[in-house]
PDB file of N, CA and C in Angstrom:
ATOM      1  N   UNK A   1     152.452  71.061  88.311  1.00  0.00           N
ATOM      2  CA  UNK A   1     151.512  71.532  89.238  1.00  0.00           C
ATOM      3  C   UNK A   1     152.008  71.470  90.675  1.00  0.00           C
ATOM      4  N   UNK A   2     152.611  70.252  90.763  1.00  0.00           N
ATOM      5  CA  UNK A   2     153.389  70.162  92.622  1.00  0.00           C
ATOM      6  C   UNK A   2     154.639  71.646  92.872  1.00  0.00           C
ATOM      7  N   UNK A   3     154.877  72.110  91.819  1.00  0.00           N
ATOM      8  CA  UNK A   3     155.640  73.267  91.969  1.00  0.00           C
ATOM      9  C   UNK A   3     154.919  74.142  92.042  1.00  0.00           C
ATOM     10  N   UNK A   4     153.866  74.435  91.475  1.00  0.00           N
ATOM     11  CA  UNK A   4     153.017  75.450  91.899  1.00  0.00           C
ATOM     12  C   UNK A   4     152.605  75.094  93.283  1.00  0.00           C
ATOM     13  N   UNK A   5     152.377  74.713  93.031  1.00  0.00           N
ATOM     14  CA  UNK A   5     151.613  74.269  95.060  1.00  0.00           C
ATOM     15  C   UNK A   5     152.643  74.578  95.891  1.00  0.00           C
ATOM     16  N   UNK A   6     153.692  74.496  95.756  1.00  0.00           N
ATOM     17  CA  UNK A   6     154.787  74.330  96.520  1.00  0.00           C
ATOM     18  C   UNK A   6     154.910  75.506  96.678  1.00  0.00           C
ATOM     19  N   UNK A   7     155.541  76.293  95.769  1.00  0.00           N
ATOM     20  CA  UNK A   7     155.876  77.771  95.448  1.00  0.00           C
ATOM     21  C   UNK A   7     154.645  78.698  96.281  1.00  0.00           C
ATOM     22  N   UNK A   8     152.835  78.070  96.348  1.00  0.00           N
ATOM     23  CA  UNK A   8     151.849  78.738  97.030  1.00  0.00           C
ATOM     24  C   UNK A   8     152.209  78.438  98.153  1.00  0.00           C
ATOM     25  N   UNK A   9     152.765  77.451  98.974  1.00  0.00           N
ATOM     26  CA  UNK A   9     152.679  77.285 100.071  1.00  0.00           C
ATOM     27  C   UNK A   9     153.908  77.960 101.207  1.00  0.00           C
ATOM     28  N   UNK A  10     155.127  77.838 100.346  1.00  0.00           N
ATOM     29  CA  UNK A  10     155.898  78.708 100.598  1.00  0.00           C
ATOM     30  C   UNK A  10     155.793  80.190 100.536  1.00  0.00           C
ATOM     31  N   UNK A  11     155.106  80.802  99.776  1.00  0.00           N
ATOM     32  CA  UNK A  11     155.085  82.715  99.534  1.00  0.00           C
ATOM     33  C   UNK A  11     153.869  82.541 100.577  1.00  0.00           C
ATOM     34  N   UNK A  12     153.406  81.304 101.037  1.00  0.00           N
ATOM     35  CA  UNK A  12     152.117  81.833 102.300  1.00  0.00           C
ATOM     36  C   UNK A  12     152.802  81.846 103.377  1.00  0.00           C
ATOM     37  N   UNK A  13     153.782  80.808 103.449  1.00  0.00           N
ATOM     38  CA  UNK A  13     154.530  80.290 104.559  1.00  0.00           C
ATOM     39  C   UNK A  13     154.975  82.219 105.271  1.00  0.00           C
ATOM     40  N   UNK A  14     155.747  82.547 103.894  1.00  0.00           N
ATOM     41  CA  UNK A  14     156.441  83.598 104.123  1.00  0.00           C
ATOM     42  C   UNK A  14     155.639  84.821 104.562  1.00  0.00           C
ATOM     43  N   UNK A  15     154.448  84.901 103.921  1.00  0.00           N
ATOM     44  CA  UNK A  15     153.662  86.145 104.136  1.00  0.00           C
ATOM     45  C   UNK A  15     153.203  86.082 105.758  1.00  0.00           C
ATOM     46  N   UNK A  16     152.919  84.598 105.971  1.00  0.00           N
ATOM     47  CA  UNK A  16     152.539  84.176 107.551  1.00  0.00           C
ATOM     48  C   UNK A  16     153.387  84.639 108.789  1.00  0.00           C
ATOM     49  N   UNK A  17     154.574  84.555 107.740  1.00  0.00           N
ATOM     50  CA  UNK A  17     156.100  84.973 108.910  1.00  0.00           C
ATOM     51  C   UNK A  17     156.134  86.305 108.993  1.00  0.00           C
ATOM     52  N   UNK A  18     156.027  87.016 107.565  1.00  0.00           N
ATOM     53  CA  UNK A  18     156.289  88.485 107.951  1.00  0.00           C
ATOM     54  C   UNK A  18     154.901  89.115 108.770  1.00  0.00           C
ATOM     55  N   UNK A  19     153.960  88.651 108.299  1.00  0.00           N
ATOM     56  CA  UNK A  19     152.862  88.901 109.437  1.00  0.00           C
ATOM     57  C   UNK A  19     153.084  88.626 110.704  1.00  0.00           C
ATOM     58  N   UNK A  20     153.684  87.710 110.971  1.00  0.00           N
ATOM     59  CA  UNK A  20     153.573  87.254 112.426  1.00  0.00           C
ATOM     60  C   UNK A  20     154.910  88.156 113.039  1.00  0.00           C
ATOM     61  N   UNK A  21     155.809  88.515 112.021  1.00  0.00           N
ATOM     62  CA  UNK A  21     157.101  89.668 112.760  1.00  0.00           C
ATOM     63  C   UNK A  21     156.447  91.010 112.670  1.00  0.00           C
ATOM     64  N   UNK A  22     155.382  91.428 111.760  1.00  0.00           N
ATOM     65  CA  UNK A  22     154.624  92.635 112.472  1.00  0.00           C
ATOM     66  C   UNK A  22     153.929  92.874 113.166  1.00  0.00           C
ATOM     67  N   UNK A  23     153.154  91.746 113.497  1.00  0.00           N
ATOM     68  CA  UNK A  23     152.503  91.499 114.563  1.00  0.00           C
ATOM     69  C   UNK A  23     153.362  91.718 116.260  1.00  0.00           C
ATOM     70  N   UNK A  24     154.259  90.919 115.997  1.00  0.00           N
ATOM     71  CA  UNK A  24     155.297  91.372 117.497  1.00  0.00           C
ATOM     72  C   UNK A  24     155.996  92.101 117.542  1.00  0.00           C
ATOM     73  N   UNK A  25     156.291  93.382 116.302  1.00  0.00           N
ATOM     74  CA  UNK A  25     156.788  94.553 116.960  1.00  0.00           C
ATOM     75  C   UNK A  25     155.821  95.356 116.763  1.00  0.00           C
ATOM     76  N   UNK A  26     154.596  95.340 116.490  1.00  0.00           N
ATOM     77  CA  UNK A  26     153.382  96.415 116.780  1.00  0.00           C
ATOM     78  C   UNK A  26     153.111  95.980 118.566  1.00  0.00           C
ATOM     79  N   UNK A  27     153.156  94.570 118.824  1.00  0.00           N
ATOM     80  CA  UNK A  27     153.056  94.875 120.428  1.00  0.00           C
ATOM     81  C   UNK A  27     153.646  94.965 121.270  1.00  0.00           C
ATOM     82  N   UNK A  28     155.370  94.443 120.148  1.00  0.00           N
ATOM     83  CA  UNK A  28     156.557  95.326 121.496  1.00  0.00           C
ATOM     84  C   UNK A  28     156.426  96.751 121.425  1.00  0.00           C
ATOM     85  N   UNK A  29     156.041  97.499 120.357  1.00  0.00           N
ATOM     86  CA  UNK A  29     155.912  98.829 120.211  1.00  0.00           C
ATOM     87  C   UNK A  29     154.833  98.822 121.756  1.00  0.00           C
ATOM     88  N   UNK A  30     153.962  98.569 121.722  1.00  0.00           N
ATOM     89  CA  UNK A  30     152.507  98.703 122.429  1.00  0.00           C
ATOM     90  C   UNK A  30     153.326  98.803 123.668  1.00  0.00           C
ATOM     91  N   UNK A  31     153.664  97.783 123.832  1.00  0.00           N
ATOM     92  CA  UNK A  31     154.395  97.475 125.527  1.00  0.00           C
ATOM     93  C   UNK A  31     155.155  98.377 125.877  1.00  0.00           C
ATOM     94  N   UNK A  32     156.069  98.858 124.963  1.00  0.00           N
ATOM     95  CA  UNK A  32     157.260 100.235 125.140  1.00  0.00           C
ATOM     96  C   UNK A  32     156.576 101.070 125.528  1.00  0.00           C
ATOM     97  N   UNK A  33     155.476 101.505 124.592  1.00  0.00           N
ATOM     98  CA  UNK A  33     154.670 103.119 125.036  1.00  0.00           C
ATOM     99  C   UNK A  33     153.668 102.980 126.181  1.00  0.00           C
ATOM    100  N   UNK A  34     153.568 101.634 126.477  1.00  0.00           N
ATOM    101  CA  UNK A  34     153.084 101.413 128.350  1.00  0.00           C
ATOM    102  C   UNK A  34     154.197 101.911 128.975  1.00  0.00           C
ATOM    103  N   UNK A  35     155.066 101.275 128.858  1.00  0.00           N
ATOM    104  CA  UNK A  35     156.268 101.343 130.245  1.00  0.00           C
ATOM    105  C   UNK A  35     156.228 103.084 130.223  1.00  0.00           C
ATOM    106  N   UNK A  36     156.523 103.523 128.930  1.00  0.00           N
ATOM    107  CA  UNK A  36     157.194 105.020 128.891  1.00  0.00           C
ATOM    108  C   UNK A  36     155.936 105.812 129.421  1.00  0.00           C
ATOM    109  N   UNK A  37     154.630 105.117 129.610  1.00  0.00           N
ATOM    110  CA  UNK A  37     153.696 106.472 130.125  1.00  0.00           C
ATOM    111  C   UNK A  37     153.746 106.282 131.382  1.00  0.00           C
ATOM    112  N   UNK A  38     153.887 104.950 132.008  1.00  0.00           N
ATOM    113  CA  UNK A  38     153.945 104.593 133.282  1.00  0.00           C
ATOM    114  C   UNK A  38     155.194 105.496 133.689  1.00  0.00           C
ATOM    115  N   UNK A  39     156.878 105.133 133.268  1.00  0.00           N
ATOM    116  CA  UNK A  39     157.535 106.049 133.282  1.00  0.00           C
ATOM    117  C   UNK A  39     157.045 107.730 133.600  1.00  0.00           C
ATOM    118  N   UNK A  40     156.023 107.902 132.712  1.00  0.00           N
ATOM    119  CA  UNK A  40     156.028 109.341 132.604  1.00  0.00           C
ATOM    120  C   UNK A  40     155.118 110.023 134.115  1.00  0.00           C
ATOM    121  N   UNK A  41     154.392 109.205 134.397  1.00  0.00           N
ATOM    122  CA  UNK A  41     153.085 109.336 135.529  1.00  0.00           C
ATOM    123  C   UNK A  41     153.668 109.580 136.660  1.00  0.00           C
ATOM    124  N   UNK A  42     155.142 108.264 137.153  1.00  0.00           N
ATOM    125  CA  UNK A  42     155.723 108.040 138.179  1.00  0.00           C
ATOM    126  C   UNK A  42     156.409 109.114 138.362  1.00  0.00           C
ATOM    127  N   UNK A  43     157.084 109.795 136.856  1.00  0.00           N
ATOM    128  CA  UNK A  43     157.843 111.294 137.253  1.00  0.00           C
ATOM    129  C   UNK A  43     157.436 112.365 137.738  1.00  0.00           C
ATOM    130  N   UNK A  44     155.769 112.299 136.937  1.00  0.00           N
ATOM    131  CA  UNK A  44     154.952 113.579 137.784  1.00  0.00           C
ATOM    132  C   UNK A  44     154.240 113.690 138.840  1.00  0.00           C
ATOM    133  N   UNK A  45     154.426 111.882 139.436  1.00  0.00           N
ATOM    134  CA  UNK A  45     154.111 111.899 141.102  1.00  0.00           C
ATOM    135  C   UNK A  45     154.890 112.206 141.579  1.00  0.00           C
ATOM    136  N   UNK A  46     156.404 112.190 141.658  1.00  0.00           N
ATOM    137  CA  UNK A  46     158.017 111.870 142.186  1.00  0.00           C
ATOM    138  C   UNK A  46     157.756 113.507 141.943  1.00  0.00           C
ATOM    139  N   UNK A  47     157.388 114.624 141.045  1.00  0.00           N
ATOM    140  CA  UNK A  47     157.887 115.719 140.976  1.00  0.00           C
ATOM    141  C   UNK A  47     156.747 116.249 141.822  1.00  0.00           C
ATOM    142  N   UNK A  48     155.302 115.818 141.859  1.00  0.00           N
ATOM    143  CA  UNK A  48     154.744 116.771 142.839  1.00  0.00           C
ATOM    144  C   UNK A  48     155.213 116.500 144.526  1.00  0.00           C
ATOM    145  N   UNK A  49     155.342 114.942 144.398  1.00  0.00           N
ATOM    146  CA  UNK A  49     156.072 114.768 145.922  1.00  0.00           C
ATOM    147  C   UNK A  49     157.532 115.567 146.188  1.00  0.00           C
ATOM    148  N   UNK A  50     158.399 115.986 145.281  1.00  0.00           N
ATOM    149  CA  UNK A  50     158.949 116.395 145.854  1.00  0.00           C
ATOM    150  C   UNK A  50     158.849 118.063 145.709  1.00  0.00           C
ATOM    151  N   UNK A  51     157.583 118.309 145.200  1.00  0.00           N
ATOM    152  CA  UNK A  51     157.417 119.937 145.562  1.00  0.00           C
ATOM    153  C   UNK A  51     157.168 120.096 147.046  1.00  0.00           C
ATOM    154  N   UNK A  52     156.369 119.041 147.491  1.00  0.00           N
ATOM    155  CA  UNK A  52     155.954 119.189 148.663  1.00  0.00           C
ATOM    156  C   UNK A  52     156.550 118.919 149.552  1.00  0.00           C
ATOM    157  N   UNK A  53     157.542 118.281 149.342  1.00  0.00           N
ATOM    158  CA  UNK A  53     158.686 118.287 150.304  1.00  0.00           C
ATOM    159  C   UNK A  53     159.728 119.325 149.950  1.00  0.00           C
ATOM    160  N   UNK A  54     160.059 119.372 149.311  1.00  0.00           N
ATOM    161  CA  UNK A  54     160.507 121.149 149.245  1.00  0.00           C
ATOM    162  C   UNK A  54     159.864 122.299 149.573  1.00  0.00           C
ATOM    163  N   UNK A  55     158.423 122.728 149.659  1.00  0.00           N
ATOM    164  CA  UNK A  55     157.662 123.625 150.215  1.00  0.00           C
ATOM    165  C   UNK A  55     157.345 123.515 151.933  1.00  0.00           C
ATOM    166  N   UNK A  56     157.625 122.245 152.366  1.00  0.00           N
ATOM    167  CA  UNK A  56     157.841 122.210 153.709  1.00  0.00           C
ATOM    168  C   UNK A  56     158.920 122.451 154.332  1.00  0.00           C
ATOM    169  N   UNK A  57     160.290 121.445 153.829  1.00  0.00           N
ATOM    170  CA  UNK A  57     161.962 122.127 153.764  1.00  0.00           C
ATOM    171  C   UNK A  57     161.610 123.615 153.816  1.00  0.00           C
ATOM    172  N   UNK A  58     161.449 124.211 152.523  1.00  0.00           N
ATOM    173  CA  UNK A  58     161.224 125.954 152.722  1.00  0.00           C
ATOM    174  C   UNK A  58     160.542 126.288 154.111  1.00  0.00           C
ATOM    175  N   UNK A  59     159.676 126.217 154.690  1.00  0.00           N
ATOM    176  CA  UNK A  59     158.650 126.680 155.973  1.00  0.00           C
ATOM    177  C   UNK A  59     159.412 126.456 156.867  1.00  0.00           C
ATOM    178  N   UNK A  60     160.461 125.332 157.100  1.00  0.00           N
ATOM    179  CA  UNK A  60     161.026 124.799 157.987  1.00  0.00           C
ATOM    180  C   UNK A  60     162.475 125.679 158.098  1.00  0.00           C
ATOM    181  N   UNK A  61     162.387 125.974 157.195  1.00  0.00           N
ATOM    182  CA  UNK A  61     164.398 127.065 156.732  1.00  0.00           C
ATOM    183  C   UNK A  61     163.665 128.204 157.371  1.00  0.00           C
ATOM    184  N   UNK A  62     162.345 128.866 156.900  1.00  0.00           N
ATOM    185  CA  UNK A  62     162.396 129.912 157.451  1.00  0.00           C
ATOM    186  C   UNK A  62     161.519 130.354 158.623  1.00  0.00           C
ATOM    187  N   UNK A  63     161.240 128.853 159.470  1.00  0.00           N
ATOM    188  CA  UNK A  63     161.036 129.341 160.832  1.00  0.00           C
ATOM    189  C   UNK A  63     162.577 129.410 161.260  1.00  0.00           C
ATOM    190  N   UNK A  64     163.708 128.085 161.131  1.00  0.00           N
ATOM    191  CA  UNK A  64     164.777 128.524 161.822  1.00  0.00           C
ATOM    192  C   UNK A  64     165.191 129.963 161.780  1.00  0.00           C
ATOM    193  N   UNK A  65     165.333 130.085 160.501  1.00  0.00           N
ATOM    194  CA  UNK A  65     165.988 131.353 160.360  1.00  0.00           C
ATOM    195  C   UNK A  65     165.572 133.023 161.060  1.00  0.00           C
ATOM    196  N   UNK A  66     164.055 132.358 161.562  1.00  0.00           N
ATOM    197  CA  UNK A  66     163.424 133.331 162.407  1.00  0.00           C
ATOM    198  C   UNK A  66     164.006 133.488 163.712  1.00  0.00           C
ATOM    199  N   UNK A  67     164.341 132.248 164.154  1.00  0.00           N
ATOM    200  CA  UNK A  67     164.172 131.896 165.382  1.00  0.00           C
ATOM    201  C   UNK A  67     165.802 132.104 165.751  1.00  0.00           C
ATOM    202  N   UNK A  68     166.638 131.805 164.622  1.00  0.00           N
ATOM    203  CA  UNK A  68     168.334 132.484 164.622  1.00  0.00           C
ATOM    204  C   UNK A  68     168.368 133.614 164.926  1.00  0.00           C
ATOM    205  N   UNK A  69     167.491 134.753 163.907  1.00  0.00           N
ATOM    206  CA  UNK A  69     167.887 136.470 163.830  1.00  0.00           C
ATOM    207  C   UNK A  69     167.321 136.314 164.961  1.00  0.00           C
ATOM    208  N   UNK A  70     166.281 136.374 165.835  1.00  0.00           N
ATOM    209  CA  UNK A  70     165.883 136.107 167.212  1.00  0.00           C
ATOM    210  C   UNK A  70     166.837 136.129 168.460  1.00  0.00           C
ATOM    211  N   UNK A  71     167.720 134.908 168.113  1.00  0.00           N
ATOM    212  CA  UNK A  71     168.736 134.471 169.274  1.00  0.00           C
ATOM    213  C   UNK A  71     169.851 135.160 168.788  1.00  0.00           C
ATOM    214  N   UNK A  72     169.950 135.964 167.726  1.00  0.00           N
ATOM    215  CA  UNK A  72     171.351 136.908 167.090  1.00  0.00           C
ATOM    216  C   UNK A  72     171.387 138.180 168.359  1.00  0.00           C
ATOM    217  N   UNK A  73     169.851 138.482 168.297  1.00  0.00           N
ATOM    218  CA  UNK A  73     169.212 139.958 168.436  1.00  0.00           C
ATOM    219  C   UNK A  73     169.660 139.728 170.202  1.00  0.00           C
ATOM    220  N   UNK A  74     169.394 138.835 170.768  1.00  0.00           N
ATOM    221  CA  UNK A  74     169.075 138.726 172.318  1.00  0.00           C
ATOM    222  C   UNK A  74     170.657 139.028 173.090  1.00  0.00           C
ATOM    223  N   UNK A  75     170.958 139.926 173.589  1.00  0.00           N
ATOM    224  CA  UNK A  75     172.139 140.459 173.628  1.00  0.00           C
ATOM    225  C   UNK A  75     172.291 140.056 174.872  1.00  0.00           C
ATOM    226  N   UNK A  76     171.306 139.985 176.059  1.00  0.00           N
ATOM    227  CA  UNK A  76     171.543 139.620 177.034  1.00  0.00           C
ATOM    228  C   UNK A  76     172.323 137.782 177.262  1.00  0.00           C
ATOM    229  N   UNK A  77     171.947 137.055 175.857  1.00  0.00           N
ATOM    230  CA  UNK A  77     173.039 136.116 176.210  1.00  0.00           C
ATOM    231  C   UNK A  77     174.451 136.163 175.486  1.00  0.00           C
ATOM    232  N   UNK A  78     174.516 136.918 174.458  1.00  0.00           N
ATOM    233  CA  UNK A  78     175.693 136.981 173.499  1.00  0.00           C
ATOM    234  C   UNK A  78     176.652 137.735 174.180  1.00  0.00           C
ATOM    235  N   UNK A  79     177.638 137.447 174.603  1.00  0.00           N
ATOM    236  CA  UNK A  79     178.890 138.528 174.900  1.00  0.00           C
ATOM    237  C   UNK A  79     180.112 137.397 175.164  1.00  0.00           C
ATOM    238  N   UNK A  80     180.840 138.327 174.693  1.00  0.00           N
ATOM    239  CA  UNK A  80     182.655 137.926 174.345  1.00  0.00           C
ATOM    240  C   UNK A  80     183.146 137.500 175.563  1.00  0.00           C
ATOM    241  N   UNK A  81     183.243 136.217 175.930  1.00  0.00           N
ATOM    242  CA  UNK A  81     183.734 135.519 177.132  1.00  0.00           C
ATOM    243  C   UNK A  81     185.374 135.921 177.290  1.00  0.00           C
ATOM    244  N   UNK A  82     185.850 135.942 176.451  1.00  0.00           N
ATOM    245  CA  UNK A  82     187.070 136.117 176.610  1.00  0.00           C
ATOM    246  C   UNK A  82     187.324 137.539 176.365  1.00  0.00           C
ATOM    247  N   UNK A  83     186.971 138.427 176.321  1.00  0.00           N
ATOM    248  CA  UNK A  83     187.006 140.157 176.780  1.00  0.00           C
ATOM    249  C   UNK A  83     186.288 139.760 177.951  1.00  0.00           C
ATOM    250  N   UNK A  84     185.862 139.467 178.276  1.00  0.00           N
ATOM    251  CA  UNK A  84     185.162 139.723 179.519  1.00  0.00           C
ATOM    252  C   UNK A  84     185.847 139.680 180.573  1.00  0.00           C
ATOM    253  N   UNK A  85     186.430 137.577 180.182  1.00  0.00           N
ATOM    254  CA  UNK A  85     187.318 137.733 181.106  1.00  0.00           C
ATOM    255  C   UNK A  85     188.616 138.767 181.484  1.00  0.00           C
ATOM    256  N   UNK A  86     188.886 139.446 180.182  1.00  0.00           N
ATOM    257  CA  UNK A  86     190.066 140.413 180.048  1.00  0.00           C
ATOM    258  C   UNK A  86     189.684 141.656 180.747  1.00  0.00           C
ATOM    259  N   UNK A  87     188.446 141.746 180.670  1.00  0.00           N
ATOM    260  CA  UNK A  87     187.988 143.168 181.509  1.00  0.00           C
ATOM    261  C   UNK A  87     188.239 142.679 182.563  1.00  0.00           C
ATOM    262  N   UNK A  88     187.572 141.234 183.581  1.00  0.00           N
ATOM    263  CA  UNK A  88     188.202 141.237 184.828  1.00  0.00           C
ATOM    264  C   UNK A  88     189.322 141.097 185.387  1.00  0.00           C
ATOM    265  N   UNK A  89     190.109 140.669 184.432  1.00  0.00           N
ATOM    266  CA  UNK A  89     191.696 140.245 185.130  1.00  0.00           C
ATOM    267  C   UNK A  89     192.113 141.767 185.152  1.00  0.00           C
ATOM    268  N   UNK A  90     191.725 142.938 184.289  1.00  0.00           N
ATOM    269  CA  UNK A  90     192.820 144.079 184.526  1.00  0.00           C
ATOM    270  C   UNK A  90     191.718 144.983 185.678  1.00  0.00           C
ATOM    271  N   UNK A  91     190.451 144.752 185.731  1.00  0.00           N
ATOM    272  CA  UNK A  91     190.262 145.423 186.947  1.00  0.00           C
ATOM    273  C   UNK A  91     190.530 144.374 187.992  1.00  0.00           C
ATOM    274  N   UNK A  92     190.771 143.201 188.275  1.00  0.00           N
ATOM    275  CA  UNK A  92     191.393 143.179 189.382  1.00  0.00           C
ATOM    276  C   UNK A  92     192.850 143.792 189.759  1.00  0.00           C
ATOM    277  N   UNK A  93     193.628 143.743 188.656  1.00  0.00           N
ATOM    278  CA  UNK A  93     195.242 144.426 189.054  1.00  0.00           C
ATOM    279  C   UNK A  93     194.835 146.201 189.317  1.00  0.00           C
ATOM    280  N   UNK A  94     193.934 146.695 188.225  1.00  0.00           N
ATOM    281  CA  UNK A  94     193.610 148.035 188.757  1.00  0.00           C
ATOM    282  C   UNK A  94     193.188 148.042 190.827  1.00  0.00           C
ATOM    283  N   UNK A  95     192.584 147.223 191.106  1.00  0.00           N
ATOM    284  CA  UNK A  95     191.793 147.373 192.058  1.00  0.00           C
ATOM    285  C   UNK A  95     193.213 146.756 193.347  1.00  0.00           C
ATOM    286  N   UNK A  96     193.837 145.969 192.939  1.00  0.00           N
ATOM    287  CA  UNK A  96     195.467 145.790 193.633  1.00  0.00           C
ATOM    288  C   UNK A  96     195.860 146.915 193.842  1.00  0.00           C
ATOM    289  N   UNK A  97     196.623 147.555 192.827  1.00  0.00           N
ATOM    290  CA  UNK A  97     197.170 148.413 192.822  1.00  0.00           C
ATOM    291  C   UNK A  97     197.078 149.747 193.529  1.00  0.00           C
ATOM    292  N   UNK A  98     195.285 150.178 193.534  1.00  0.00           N
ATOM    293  CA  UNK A  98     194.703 151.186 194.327  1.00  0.00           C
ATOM    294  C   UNK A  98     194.460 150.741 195.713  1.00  0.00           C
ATOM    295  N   UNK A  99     194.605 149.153 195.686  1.00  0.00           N
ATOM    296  CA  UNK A  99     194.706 148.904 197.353  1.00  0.00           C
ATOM    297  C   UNK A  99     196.367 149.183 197.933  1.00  0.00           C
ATOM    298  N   UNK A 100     196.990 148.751 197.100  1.00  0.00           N
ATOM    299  CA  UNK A 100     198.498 148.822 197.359  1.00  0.00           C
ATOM    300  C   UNK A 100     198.926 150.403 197.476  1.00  0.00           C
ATOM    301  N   UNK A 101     198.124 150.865 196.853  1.00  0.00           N
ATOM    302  CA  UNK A 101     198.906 152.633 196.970  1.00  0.00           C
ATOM    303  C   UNK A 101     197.991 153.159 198.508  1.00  0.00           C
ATOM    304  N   UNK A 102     196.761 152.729 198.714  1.00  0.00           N
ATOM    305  CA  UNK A 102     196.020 153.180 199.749  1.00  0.00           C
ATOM    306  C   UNK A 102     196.529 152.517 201.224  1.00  0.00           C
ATOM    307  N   UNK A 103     197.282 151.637 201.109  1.00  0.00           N
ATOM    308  CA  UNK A 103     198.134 151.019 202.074  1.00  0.00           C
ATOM    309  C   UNK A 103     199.332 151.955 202.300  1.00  0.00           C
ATOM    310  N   UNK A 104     199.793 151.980 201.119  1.00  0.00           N
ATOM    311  CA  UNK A 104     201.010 153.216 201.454  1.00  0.00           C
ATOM    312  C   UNK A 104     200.806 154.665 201.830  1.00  0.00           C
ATOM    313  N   UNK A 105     199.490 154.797 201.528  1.00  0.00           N
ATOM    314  CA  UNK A 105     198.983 156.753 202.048  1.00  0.00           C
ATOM    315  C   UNK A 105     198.999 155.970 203.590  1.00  0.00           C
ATOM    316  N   UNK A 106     198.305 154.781 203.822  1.00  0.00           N
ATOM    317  CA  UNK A 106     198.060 154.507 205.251  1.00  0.00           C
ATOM    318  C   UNK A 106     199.227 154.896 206.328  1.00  0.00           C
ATOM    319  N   UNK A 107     200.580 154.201 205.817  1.00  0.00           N
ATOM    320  CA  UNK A 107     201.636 154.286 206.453  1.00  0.00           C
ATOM    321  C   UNK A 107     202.165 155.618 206.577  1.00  0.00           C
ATOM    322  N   UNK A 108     202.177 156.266 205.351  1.00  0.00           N
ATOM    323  CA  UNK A 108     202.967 157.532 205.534  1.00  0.00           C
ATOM    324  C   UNK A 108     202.128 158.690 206.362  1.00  0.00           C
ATOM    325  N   UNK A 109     200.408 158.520 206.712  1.00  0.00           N
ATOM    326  CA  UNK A 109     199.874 159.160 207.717  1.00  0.00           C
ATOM    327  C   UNK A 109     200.163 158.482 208.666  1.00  0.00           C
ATOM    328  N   UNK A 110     200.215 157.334 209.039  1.00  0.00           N
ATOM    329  CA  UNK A 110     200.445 157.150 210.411  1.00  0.00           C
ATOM    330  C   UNK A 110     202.165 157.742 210.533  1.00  0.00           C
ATOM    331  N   UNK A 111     202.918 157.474 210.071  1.00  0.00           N
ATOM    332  CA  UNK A 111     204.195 157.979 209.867  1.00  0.00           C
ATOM    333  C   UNK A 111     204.348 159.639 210.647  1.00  0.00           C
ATOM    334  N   UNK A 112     203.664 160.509 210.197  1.00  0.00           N
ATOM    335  CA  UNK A 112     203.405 162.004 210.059  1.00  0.00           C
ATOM    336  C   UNK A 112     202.449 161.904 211.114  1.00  0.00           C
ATOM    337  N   UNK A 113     201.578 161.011 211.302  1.00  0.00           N
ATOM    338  CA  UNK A 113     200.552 161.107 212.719  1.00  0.00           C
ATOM    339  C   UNK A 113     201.663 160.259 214.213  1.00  0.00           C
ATOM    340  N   UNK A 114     202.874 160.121 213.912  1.00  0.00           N
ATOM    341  CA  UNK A 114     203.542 159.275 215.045  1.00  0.00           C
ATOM    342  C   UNK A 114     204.681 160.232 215.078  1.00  0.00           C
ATOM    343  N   UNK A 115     205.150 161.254 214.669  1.00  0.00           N
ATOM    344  CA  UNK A 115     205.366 162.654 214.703  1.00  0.00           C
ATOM    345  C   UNK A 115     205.405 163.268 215.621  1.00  0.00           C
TER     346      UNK A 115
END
């Protein structure tokens, strides 16, 4: 009879254990599918926050980009500094040169006027 008893107390022992190991992965299970919805919530705050910061980024790209073709268009400040300067350096030698030849008509009338 002490073997029977024994043998009951042990297959309870055991049934107690495997109960008690399904017991803690039904609530590590439990705990996992918390984290993973929490997980899941935080992604679809993180994704509407960053719509909205991308839909402002966007508003913000295309005022600059307004405000670029704008300052593209304004011609009165855009021009080629360095043609420019190239236009003045050769009209100053043009403007030499027509002084230098108008110096020489000078002489050769007074020349013909001292005659």
């Amino acid at each position: 009879m002490e073997s029977n008893a024994i043998s009951q107390i042990g297959a309870l022992a055991t049934f107690l254990g495997i109960l008690a190991s399904l017991v803690g992965v039904i609530f590590w299970f439990a705990r996992l599918e918390g984290k993973v919805s929490k997980l899941a919530e935080a992604r679809e705050e993180d994704k509407k926050a960053r719509e909205i910061r991308d839909l402002e980024r966007d508003a913000r790209v295309e005022k600059i980009e307004a405000q670029l073709a704008a300052h593209r268009e304004n011609a009165e400040i855009h021009f080629n500094l360095r043609l420019h300067q190239e236009i003045e350096r050769r009209q100053d030698d043009r403007f030499r040169r027509v002084e230098g030849r108008l110096g020489h008509i000078e002489e050769k009338l007074d020349q013909v006027l001292a005659k």
